[in-house]
Protein backbone atom coordinates (compact mmCIF):
# COMPACT_ATOMS: atom_id res chain seq x y z
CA UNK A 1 -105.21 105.86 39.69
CA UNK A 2 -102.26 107.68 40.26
CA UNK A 3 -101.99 111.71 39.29
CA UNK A 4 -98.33 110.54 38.82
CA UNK A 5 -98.38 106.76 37.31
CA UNK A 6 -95.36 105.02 35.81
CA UNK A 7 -95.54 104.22 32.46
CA UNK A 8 -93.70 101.16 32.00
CA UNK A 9 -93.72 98.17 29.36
CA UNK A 10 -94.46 95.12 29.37
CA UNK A 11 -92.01 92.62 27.66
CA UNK A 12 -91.64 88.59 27.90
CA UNK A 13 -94.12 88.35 30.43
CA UNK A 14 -92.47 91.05 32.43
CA UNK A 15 -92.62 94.83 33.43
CA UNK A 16 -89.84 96.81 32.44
CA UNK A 17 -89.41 101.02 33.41
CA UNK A 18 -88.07 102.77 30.19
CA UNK A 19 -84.59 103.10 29.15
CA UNK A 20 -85.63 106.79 27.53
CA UNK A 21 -84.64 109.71 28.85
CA UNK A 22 -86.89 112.05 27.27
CA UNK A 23 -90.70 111.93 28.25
CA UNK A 24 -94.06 113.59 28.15
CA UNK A 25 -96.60 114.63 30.11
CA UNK A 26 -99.94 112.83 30.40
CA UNK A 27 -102.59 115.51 31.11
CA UNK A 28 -106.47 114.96 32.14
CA UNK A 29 -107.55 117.16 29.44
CA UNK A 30 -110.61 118.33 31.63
CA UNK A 31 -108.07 119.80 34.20
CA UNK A 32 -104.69 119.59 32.86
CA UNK A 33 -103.19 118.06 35.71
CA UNK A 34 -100.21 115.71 35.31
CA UNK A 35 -101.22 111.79 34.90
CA UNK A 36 -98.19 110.52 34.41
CA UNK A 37 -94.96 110.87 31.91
CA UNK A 38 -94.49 108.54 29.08
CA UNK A 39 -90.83 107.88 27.50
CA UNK A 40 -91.21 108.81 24.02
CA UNK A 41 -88.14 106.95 22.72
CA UNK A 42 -88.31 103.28 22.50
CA UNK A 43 -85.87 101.83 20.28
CA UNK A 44 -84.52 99.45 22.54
CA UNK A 45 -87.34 98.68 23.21
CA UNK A 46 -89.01 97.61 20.67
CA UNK A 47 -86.36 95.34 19.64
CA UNK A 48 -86.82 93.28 22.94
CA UNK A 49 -90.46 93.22 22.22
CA UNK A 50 -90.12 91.83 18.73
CA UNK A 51 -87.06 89.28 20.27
CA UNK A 52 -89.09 87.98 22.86
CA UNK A 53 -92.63 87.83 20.48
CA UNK A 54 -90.37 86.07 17.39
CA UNK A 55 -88.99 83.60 20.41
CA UNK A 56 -92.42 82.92 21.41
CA UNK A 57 -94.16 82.17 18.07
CA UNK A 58 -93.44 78.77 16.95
CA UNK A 59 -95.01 77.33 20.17
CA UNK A 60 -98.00 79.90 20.43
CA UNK A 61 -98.68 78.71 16.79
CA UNK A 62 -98.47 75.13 17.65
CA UNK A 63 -101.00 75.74 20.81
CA UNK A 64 -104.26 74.34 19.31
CA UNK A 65 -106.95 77.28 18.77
CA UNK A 66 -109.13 75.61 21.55
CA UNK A 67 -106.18 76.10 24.21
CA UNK A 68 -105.67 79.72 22.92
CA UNK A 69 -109.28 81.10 23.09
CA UNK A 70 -108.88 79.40 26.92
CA UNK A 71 -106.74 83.09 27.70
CA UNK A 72 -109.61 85.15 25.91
CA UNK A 73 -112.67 83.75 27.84
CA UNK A 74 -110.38 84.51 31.21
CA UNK A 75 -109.66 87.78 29.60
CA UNK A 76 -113.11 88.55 28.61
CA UNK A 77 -113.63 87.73 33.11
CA UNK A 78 -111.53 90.11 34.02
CA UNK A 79 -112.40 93.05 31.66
CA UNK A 80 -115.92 92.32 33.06
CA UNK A 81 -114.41 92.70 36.74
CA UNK A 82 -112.73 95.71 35.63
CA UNK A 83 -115.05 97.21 33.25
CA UNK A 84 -115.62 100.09 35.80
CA UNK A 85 -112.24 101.10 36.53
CA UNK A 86 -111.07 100.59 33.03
CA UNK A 87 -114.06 102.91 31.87
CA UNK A 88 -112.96 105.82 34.48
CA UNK A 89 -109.26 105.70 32.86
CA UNK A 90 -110.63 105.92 29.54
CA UNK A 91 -112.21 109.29 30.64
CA UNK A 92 -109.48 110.33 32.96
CA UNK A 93 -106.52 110.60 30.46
CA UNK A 94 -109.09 110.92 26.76
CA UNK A 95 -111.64 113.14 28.66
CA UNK A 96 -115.06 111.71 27.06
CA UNK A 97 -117.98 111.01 29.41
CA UNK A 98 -118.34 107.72 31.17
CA UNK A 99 -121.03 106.43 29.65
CA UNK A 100 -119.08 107.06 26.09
CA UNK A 101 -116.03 105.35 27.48
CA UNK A 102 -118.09 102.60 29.21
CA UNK A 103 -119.65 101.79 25.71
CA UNK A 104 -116.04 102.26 24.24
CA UNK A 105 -115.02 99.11 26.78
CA UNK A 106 -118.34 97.49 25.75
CA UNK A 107 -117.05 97.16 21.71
CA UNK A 108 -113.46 95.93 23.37
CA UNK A 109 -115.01 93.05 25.13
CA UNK A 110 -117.08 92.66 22.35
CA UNK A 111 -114.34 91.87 20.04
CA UNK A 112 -112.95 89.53 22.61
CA UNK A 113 -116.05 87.32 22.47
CA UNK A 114 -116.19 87.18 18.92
CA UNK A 115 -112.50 86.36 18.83
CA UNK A 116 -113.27 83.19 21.15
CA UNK A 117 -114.93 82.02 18.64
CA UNK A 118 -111.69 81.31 16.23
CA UNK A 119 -112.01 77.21 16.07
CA UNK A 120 -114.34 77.72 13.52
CA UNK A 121 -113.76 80.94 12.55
CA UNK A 122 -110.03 80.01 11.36
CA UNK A 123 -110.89 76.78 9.49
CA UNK A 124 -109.90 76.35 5.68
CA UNK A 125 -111.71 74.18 3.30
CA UNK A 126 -110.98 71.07 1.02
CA UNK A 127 -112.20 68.99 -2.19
CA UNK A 128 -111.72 65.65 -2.89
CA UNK A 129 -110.55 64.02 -6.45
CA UNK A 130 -109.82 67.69 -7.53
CA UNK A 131 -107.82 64.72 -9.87
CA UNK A 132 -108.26 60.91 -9.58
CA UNK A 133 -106.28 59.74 -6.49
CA UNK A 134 -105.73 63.75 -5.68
CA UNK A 135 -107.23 65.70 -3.07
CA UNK A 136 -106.92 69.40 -2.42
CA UNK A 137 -106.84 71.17 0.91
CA UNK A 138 -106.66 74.91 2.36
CA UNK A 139 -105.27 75.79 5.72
CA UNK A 140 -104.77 78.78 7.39
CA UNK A 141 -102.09 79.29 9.72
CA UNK A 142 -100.77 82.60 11.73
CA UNK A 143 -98.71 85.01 9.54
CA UNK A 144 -96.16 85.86 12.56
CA UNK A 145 -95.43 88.57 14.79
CA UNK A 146 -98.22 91.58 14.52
CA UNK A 147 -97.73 95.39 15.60
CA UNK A 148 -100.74 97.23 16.58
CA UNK A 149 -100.39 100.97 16.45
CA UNK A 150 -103.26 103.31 18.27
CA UNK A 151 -104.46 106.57 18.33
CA UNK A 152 -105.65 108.37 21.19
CA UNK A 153 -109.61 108.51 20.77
CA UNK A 154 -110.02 104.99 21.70
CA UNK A 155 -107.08 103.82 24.16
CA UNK A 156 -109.43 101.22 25.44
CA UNK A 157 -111.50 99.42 22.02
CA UNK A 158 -109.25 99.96 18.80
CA UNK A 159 -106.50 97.77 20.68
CA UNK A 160 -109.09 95.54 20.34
CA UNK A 161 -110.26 95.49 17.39
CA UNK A 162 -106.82 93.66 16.12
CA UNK A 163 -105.20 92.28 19.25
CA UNK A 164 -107.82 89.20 20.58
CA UNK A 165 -107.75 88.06 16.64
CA UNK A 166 -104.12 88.16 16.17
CA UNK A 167 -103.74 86.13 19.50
CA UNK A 168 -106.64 83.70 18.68
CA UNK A 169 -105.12 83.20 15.32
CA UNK A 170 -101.76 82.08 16.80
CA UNK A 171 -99.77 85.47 16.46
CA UNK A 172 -97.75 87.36 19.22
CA UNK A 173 -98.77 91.27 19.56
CA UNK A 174 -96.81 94.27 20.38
CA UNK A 175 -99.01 97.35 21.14
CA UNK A 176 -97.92 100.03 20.94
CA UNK A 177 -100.16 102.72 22.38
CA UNK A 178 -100.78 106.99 21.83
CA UNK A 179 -98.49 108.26 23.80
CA UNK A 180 -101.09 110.81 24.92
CA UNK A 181 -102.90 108.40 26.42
CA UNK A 182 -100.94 105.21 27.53
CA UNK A 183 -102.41 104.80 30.79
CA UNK A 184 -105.38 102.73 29.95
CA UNK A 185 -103.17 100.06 28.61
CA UNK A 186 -101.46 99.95 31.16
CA UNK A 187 -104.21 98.75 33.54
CA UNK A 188 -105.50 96.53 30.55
CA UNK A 189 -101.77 94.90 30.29
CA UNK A 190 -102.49 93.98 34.13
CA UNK A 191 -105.85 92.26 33.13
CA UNK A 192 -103.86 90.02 30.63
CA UNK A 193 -100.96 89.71 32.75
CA UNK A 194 -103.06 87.91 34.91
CA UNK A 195 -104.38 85.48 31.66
CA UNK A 196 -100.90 83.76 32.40
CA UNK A 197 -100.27 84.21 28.55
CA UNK A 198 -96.69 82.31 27.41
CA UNK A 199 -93.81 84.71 27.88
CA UNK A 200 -93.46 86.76 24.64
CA UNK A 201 -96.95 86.55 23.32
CA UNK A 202 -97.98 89.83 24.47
CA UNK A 203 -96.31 92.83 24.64
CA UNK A 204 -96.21 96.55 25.33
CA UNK A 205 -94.18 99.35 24.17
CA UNK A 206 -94.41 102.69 24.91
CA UNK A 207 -93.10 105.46 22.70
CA UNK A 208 -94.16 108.46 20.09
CA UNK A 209 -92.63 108.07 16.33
CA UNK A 210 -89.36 106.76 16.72
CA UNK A 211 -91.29 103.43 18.45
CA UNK A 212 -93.75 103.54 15.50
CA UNK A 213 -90.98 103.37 12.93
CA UNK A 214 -88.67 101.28 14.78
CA UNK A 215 -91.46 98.60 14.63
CA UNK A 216 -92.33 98.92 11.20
CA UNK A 217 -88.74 98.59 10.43
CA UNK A 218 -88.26 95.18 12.50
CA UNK A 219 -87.81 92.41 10.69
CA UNK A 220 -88.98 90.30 12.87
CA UNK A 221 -92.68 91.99 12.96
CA UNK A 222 -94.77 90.54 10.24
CA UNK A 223 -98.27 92.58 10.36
CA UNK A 224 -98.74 96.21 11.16
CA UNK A 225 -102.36 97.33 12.21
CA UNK A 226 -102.83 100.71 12.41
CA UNK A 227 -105.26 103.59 13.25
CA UNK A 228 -105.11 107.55 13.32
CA UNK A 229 -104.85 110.43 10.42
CA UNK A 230 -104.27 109.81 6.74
CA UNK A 231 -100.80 111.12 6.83
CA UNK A 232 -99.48 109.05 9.19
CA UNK A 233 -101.24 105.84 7.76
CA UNK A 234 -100.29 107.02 4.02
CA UNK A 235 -96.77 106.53 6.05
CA UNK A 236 -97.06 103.66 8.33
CA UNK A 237 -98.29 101.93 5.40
CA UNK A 238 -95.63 102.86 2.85
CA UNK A 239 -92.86 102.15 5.36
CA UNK A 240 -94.25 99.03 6.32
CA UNK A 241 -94.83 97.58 2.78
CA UNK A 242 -91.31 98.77 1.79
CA UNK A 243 -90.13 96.27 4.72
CA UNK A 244 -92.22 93.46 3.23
CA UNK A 245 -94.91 93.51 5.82
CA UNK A 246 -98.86 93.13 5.75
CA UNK A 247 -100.88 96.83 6.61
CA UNK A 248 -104.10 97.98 7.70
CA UNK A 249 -104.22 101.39 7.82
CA UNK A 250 -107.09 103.40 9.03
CA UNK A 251 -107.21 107.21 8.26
CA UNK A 252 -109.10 109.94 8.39
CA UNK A 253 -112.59 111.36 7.48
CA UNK A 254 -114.67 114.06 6.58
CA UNK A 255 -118.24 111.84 7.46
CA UNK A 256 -121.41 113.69 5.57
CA UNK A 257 -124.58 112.94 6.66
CA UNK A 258 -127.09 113.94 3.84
CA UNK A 259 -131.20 115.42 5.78
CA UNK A 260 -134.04 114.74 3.46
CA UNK A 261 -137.65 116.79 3.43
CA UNK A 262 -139.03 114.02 4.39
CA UNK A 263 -136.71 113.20 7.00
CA UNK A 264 -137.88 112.78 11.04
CA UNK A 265 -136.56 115.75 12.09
CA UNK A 266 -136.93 115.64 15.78
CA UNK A 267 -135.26 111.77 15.61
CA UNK A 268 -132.61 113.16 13.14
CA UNK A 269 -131.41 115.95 14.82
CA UNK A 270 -130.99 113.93 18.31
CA UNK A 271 -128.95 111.20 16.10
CA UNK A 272 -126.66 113.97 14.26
CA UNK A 273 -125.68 115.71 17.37
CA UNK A 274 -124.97 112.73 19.57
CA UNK A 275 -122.44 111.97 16.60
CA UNK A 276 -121.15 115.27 15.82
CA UNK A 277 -120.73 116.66 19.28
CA UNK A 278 -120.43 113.01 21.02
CA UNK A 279 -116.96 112.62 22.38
CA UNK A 280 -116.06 116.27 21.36
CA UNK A 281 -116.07 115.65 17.64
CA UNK A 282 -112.49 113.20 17.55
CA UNK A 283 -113.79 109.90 16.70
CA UNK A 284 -113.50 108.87 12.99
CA UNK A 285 -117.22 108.03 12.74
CA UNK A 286 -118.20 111.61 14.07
CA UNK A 287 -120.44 113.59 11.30
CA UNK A 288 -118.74 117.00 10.57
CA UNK A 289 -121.02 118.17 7.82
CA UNK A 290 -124.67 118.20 7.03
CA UNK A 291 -125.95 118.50 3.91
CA UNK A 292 -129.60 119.59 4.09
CA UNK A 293 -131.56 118.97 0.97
CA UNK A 294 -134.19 121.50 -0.38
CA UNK A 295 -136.98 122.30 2.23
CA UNK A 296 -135.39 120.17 4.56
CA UNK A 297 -132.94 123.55 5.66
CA UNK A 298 -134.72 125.53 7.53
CA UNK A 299 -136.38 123.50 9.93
CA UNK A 300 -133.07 120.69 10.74
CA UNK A 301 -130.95 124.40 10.63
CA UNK A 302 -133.00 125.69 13.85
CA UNK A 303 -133.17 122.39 15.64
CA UNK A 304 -129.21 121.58 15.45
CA UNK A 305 -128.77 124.88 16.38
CA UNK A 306 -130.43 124.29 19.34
CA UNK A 307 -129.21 121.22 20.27
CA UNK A 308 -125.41 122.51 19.95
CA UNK A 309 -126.07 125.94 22.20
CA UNK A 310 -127.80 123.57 24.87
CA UNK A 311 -125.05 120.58 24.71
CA UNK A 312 -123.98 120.31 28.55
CA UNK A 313 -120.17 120.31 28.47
CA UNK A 314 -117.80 119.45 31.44
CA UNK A 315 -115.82 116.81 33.05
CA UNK A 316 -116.80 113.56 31.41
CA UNK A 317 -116.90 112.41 35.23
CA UNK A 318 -119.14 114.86 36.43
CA UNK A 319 -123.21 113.19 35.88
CA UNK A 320 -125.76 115.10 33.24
CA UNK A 321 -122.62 116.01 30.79
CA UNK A 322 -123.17 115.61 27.58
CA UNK A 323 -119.30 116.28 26.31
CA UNK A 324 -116.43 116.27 27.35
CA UNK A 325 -113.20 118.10 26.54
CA UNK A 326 -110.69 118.14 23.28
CA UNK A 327 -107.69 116.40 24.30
CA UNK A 328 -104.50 119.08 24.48
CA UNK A 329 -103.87 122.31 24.39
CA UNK A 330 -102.79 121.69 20.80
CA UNK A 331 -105.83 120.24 19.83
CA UNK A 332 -108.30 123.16 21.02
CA UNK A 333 -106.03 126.03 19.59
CA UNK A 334 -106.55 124.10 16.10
CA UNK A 335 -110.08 123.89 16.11
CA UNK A 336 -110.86 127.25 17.56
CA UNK A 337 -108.41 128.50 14.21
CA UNK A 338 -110.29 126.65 11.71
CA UNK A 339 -113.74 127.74 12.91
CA UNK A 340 -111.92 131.26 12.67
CA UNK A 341 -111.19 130.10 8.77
CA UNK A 342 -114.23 128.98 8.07
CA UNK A 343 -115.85 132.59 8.80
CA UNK A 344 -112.90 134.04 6.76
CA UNK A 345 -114.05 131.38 3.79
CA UNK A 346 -117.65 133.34 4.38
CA UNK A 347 -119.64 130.70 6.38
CA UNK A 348 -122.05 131.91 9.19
CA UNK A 349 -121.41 131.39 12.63
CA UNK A 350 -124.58 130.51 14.00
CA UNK A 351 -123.19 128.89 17.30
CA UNK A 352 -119.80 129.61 18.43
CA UNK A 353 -118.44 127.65 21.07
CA UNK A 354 -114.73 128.98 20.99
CA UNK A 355 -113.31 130.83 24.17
CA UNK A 356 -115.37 128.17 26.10
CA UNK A 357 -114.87 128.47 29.79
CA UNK A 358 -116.21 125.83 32.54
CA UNK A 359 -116.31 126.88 35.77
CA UNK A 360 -114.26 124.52 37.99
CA UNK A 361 -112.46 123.28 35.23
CA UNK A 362 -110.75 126.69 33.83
CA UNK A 363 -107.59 124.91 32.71
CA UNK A 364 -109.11 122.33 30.56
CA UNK A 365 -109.07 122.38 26.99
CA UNK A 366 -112.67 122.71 26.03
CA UNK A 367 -114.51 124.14 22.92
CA UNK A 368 -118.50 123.56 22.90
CA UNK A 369 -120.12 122.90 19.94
CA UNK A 370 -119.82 124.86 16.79
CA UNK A 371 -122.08 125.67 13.57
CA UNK A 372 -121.05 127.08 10.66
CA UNK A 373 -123.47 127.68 7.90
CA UNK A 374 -123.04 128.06 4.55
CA UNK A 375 -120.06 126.77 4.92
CA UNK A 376 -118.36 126.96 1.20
CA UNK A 377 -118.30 123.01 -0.21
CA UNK A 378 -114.55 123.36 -1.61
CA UNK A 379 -113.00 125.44 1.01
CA UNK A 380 -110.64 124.45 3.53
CA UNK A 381 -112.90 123.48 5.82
CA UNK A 382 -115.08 121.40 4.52
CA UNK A 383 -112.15 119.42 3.12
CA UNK A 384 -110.46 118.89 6.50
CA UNK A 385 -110.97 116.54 8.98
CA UNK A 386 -110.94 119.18 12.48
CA UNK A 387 -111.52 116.25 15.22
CA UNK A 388 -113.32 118.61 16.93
CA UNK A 389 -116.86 119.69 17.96
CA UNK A 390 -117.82 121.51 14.80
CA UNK A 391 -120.61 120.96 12.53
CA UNK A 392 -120.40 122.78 8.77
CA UNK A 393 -123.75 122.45 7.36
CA UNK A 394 -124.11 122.77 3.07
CA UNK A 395 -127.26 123.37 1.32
CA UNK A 396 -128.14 121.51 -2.33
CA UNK A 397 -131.62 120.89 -3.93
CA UNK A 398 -131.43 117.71 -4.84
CA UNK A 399 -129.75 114.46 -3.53
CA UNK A 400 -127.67 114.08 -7.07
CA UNK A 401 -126.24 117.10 -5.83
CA UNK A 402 -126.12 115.61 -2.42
CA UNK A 403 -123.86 112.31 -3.27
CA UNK A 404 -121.80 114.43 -5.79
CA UNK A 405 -120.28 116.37 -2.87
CA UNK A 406 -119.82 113.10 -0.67
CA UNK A 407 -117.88 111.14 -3.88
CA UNK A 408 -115.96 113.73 -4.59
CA UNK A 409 -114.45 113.98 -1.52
CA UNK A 410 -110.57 111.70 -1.23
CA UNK A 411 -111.63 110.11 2.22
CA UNK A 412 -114.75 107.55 2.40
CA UNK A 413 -115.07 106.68 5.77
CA UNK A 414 -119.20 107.26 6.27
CA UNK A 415 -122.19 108.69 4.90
CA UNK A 416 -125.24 108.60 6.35
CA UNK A 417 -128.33 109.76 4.98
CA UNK A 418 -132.01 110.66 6.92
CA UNK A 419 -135.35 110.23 5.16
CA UNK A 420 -138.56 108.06 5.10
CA UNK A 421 -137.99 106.94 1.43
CA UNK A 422 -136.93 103.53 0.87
CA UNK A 423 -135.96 104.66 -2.80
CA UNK A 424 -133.81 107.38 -1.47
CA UNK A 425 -132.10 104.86 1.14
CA UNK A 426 -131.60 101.90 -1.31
CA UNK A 427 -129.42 104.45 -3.79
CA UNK A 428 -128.00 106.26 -1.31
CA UNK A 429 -126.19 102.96 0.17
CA UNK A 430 -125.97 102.09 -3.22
CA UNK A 431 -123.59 105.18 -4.84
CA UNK A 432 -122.26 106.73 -1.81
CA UNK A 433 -118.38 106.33 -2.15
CA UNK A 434 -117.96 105.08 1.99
CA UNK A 435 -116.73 102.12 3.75
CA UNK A 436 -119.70 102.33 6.53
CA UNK A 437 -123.04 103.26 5.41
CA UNK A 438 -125.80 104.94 7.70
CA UNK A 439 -129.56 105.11 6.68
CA UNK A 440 -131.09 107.33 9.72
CA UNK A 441 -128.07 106.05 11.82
CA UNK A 442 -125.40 108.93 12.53
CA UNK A 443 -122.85 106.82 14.32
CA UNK A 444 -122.96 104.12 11.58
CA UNK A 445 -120.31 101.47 13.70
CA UNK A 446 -120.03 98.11 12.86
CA UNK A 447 -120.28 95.75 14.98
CA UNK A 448 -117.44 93.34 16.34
CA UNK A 449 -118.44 90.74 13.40
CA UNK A 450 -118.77 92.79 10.77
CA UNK A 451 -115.44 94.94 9.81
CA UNK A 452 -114.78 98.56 10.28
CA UNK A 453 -114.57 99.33 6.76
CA UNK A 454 -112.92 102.48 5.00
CA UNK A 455 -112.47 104.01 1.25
CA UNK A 456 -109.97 105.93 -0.67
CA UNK A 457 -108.01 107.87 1.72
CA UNK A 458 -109.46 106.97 4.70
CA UNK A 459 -108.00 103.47 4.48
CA UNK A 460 -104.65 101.75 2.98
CA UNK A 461 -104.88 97.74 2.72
CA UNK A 462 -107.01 95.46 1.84
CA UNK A 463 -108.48 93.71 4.89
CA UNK A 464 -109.61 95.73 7.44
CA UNK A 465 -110.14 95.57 11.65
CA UNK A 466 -112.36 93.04 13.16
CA UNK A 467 -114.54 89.91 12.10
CA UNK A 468 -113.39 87.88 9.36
CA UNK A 469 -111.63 90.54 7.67
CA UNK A 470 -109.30 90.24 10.90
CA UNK A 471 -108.76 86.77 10.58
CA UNK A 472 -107.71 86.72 7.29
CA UNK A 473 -105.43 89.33 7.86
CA UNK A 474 -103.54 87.57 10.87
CA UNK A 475 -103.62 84.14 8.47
CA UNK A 476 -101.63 83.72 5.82
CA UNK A 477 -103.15 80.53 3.68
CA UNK A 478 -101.58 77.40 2.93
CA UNK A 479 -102.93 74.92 0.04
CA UNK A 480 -101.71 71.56 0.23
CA UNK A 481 -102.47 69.20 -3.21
CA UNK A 482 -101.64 65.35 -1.94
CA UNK A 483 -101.52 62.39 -4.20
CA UNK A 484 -101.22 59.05 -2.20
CA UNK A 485 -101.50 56.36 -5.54
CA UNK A 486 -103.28 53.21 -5.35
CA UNK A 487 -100.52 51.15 -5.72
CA UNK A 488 -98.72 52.82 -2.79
CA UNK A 489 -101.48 51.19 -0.65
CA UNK A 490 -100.74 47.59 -1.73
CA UNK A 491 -97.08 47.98 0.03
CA UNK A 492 -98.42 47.94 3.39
């Protein structure tokens, strides 16, 4: 790739450079250096985008599902051919290792397959003599054209998590990437450009805010899937229901993962600090606190301990590294001052990993893994979501105590729990106030058929990303009562 790309976007089946002025830098957050520049306004745009997707939906919609899934399985091809170079941007502009962006890729083409499968997937259902002589059917057909906002943790799978269903189900797409990390869409754009998709059905817009709200604003755009912090999805999904549109909105988290006595500890500290520390703490899955249940404390407190200190941290190119860095400037200043407020809140610092410097790789915007114990249960930090390599751990007696601290929380988006107690698990999954459940499973991800659930603040809508959830939500449905009377017959 490269160090200086073009951004550009991809509209009716063609690229277009950017009418914006104003841009920003991409950086590799590993080394700082300059990517590429991305035009952050995209007004214009957008409007093309949502022309040329509007002008291409009635005959996308009338292509039978069986002709449409025909693009996916070439797409599904080519990501295979690329999978290698598409993993290396991931890592490039994001910074997580290769092997996290190369399973990253893995749940994108994973989503593709499933998507393939929308014949069946997308039928309705019908009863006969719902009356005498009446008969009662339920079709679903594709609710128009769909925006699909991202963040920057994922350039390469949460575009897919919306994008292969919305096409499948008949539905143009705009994506509209993070403009701190547009480049892997870019090479993904040149995978489908090569699907030989109808003019208009898929589209790409680059752009910060002022393309976000310019989309939700478009009449023309029907759906809005979105990912990234609570506050912008409180917004994105406000603004877009005010327009009359369908949301999904997936926010943030604060994930607890509650350690039993009884609890492997060797297994469960492994698990909990691949998904705290894995891709430096900014994935919305990532466990940030620990709640360690009577005798379980000591014991789990020494061995995360020791896994953070000893957590290799580099380029995520470079082999044998563990993590990778945070992804601006920005980002690392904000986590190194909230593991400075959670000492002034009176936790312990037990591993501090701000001031971090790798050698080769001075400029890059690293913090290793962090530990704060005793970190207070209603302070700031314990109530905010850092996206960052830092582990608060809490100490209760009793799991009642345990699950009080997770419900009371206003995001739900996981809570895992380790023990060997079946009785423990079963209630656990039972009361904990989550979307996505994990029962000695720290990165608790569903898979491509199953949806990416959320609670309370961590999600606005009602039908969330992938699986059937994602195919109602790009269908609106249609029931049809028909009454064709005897006597009608006898004409003919």
């Amino acid at each position: 790739m490269s160090p200086t790309a073009e951004v550009l976007n991809y509209i009716n089946g063609e690229w277009r450079p950017p009418s914006a002025a104003e841009c920003l830098d991409v950086l590799n957050p590993a080394t700082a250096e300059v990517l590429g520049h991305v035009p952050l306004g995209a007004t214009a745009e957008v409007a093309q985008a949502a022309a040329a997707a509007a002008q291409a939906f009635p005959d996308w919609r009338r292509t039978p599902a069986v002709e449409r899934v025909q693009y996916l399985f070439r797409l599904k091809q080519l990501l295979e051919a690329s999978f290698e170079d598409l993993s290396r941007s991931i890592t490039l502009e994001c910074g997580k290792t290769l092997d996290e962006s190369r399973a990253e890729m893995r749940r994108a083409i994973e989503n593709v397959e499933i998507a393939c499968g929308i014949p069946q997937l997308m039928q309705g259902y019908n009863s006969e003599d719902i009356a005498s002589g009446i008969d009662e059917t339920m079709i679903r057909q594709p609710v128009g054209v769909s925006a699909i906002i991202c963040p920057f943790n994922f350039p390469g799978m949460i575009p897919f998590w919306f994008m292969p269903y919305a096409l499948a189900c008949g539905n143009p797409v705009i994506v509209k990437p993070s403009e701190r990390v547009p480049l892997t869409m870019q090479a993904v754009f040149r995978q489908l450009e090569q699907c030989r998709f109808p003019p208009g059905v898929v589209n790409l817009v680059n752009g910060a805010r002022q393309a976000v709200d310019a989309l939700l604003d478009h009449p023309a755009v029907r759906a809005v899937s979105f990912v990234g912090s609570t506050p912008v999805a409180r917004h994105v999904y406000a603004r877009a229901a005010a327009s009359g549109k369908r949301a999904q909105c997936q926010g943030g988290a604060k994930n607890a993962v509650v350690v039993m006595p009884d609890a492997e500890m060797d297994m469960a500290t492994r698990i909990i600090a691949d998904s705290a520390f894995g891709c430096a703490g900014q994935r919305c899955l990532a466990v940030s606190l620990v709640i360690t249940v009577a005798d379980a404390r000591p014991i789990f407190n020494e061995l995360i301990c020791d896994a953070a200190a000893t957590r290799v941290v580099g380029s995520g190119l470079e082999a044998g590294v563990q993590m990778g860095p945070l992804i601006s400037a920005a980002s690392k200043a904000r986590t190194e001052s909230l593991i400075g407020r959670g000492l002034e809140e009176g936790a312990q610092l037990a591993v501090d990993g701000r001031a971090a410097r790798i050698s080769g790789y001075e400029n890059g915007f690293f913090v290793r893994p962090t530990v704060l114990l005793d970190l207070p249960p209603q302070g700031e930090v314990a109530q905010t979501e850092i996206f960052g390599p830092v582990l608060g751990m809490i100490h209760v007696d009793t799991l009642d105590e345990a699950l009080a601290l997770i419900n009371a929380a206003q995001v739900g988006n996981q809570a895992s729990l380790f023990t060997a107690s079946g009785t423990a698990a079963r209630r656990f999954r039972y009361e904990a106030q989550a979307g996505n459940i994990g029962i000695n499973i720290g990165v608790a991800a569903p898979m491509a058929f199953f949806p990416f659930s959320g609670w309370k603040e961590s999600f606005f809508g009602d039908l969330h990303g992938q699986g059937l959830d994602a195919v109602e939500f790009f269908t609106q449905k249609k029931v049809v009562i028909e009454r064709w009377p005897k006597e009608w017959a006898r004409k003919f």
